[in-house]
C-alpha atoms as a PDB file:
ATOM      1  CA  UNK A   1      22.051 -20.652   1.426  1.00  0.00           C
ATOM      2  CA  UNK A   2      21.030 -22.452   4.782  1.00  0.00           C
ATOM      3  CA  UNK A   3      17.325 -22.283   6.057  1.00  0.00           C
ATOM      4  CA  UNK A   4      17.801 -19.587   8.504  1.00  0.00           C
ATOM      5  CA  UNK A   5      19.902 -17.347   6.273  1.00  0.00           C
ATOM      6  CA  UNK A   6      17.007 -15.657   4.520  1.00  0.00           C
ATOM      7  CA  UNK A   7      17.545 -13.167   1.999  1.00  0.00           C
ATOM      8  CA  UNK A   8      15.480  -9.841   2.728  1.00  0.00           C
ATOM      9  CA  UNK A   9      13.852  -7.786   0.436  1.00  0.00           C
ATOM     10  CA  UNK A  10      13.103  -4.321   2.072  1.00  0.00           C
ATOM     11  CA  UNK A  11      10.782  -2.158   0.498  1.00  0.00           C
ATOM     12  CA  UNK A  12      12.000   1.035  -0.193  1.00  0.00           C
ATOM     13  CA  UNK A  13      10.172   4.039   1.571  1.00  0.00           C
ATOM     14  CA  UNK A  14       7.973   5.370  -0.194  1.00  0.00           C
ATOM     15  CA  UNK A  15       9.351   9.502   0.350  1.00  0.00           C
ATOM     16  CA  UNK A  16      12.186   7.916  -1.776  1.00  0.00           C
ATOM     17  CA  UNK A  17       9.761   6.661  -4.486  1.00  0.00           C
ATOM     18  CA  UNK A  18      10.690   8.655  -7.762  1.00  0.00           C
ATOM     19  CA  UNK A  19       6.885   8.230  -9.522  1.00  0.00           C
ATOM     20  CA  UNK A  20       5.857   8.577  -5.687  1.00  0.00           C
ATOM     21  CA  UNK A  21       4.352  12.115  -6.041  1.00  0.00           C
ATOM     22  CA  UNK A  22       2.427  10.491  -9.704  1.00  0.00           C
ATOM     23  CA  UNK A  23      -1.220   9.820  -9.523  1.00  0.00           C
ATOM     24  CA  UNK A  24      -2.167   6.472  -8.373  1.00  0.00           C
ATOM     25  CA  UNK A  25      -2.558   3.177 -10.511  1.00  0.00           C
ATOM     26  CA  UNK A  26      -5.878   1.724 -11.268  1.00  0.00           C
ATOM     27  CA  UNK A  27      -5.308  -1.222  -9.317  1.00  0.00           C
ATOM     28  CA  UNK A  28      -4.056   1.002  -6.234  1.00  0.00           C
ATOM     29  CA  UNK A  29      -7.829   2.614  -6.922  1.00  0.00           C
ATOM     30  CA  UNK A  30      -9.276  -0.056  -6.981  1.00  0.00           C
ATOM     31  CA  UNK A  31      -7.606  -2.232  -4.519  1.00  0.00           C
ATOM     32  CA  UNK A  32      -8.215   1.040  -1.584  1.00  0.00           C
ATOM     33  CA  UNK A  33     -11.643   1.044  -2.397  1.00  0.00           C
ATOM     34  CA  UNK A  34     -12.472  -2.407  -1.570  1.00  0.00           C
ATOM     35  CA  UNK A  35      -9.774  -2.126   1.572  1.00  0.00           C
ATOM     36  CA  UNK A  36     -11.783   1.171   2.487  1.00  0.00           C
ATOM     37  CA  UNK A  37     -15.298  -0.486   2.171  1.00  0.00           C
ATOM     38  CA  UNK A  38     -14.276  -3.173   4.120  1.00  0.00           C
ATOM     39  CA  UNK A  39     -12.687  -0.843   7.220  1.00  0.00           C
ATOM     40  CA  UNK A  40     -15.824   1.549   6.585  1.00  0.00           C
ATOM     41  CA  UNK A  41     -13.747   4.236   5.963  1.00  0.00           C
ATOM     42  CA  UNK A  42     -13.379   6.890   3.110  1.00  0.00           C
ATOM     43  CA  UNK A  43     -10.567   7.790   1.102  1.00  0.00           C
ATOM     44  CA  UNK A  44      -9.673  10.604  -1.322  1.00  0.00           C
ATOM     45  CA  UNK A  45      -9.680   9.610  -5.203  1.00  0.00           C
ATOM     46  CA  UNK A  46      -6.490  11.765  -5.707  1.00  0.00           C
ATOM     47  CA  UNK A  47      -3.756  10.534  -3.737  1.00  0.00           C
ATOM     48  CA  UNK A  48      -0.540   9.585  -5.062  1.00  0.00           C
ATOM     49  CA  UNK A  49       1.089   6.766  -5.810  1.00  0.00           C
ATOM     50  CA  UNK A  50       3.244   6.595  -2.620  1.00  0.00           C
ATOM     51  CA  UNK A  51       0.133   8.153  -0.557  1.00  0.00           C
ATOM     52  CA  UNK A  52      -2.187   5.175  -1.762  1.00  0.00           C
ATOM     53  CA  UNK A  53       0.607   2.311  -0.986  1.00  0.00           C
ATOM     54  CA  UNK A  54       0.690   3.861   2.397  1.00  0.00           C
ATOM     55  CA  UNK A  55      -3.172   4.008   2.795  1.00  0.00           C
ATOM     56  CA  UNK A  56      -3.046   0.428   1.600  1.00  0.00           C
ATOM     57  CA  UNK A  57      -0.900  -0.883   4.596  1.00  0.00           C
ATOM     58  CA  UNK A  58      -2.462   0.825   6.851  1.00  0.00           C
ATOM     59  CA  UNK A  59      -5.894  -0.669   6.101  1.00  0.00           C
ATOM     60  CA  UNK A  60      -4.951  -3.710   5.111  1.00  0.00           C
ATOM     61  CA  UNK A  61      -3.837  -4.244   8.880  1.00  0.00           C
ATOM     62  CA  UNK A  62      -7.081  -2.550  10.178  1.00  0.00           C
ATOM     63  CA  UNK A  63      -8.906  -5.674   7.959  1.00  0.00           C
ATOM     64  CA  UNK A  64      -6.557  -8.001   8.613  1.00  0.00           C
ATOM     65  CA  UNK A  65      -5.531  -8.753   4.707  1.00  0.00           C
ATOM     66  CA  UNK A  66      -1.912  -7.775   5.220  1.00  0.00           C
ATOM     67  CA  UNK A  67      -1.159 -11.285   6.774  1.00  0.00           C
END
């Protein structure tokens, strides 16, 4: 495989998650919370997994830890 022939790995949405609708992981808990304290916002305790990865992404480009 050449240098500019990169291999993508697309994440799959998460409406197409089959645990998506489960409560989230401890580490998704945990990992929002400190995201959330950091954007000084507030978020619920019982989202769902695919709920909380979405919250994630969204603050993690408000605080600029996506990158």
């Amino acid at each position: 495989m050449s240098n500019d022939t990169q291999v993508q790995n697309p994440e799959k949405d998460t409406s197409d998650w089959v645990t998506g609708d489960e409560p989230m992981t401890g580490p998704q808990h945990s990992y929002l919370q400190t995201l959330a304290q950091e954007a000084k916002q507030e978020v619920p305790d019982d989202l769902t997994k695919a709920e909380a990865s979405e919250a994630i992404e969204r603050l993690q480009q408000e605080t600029g830890r996506g990158k």
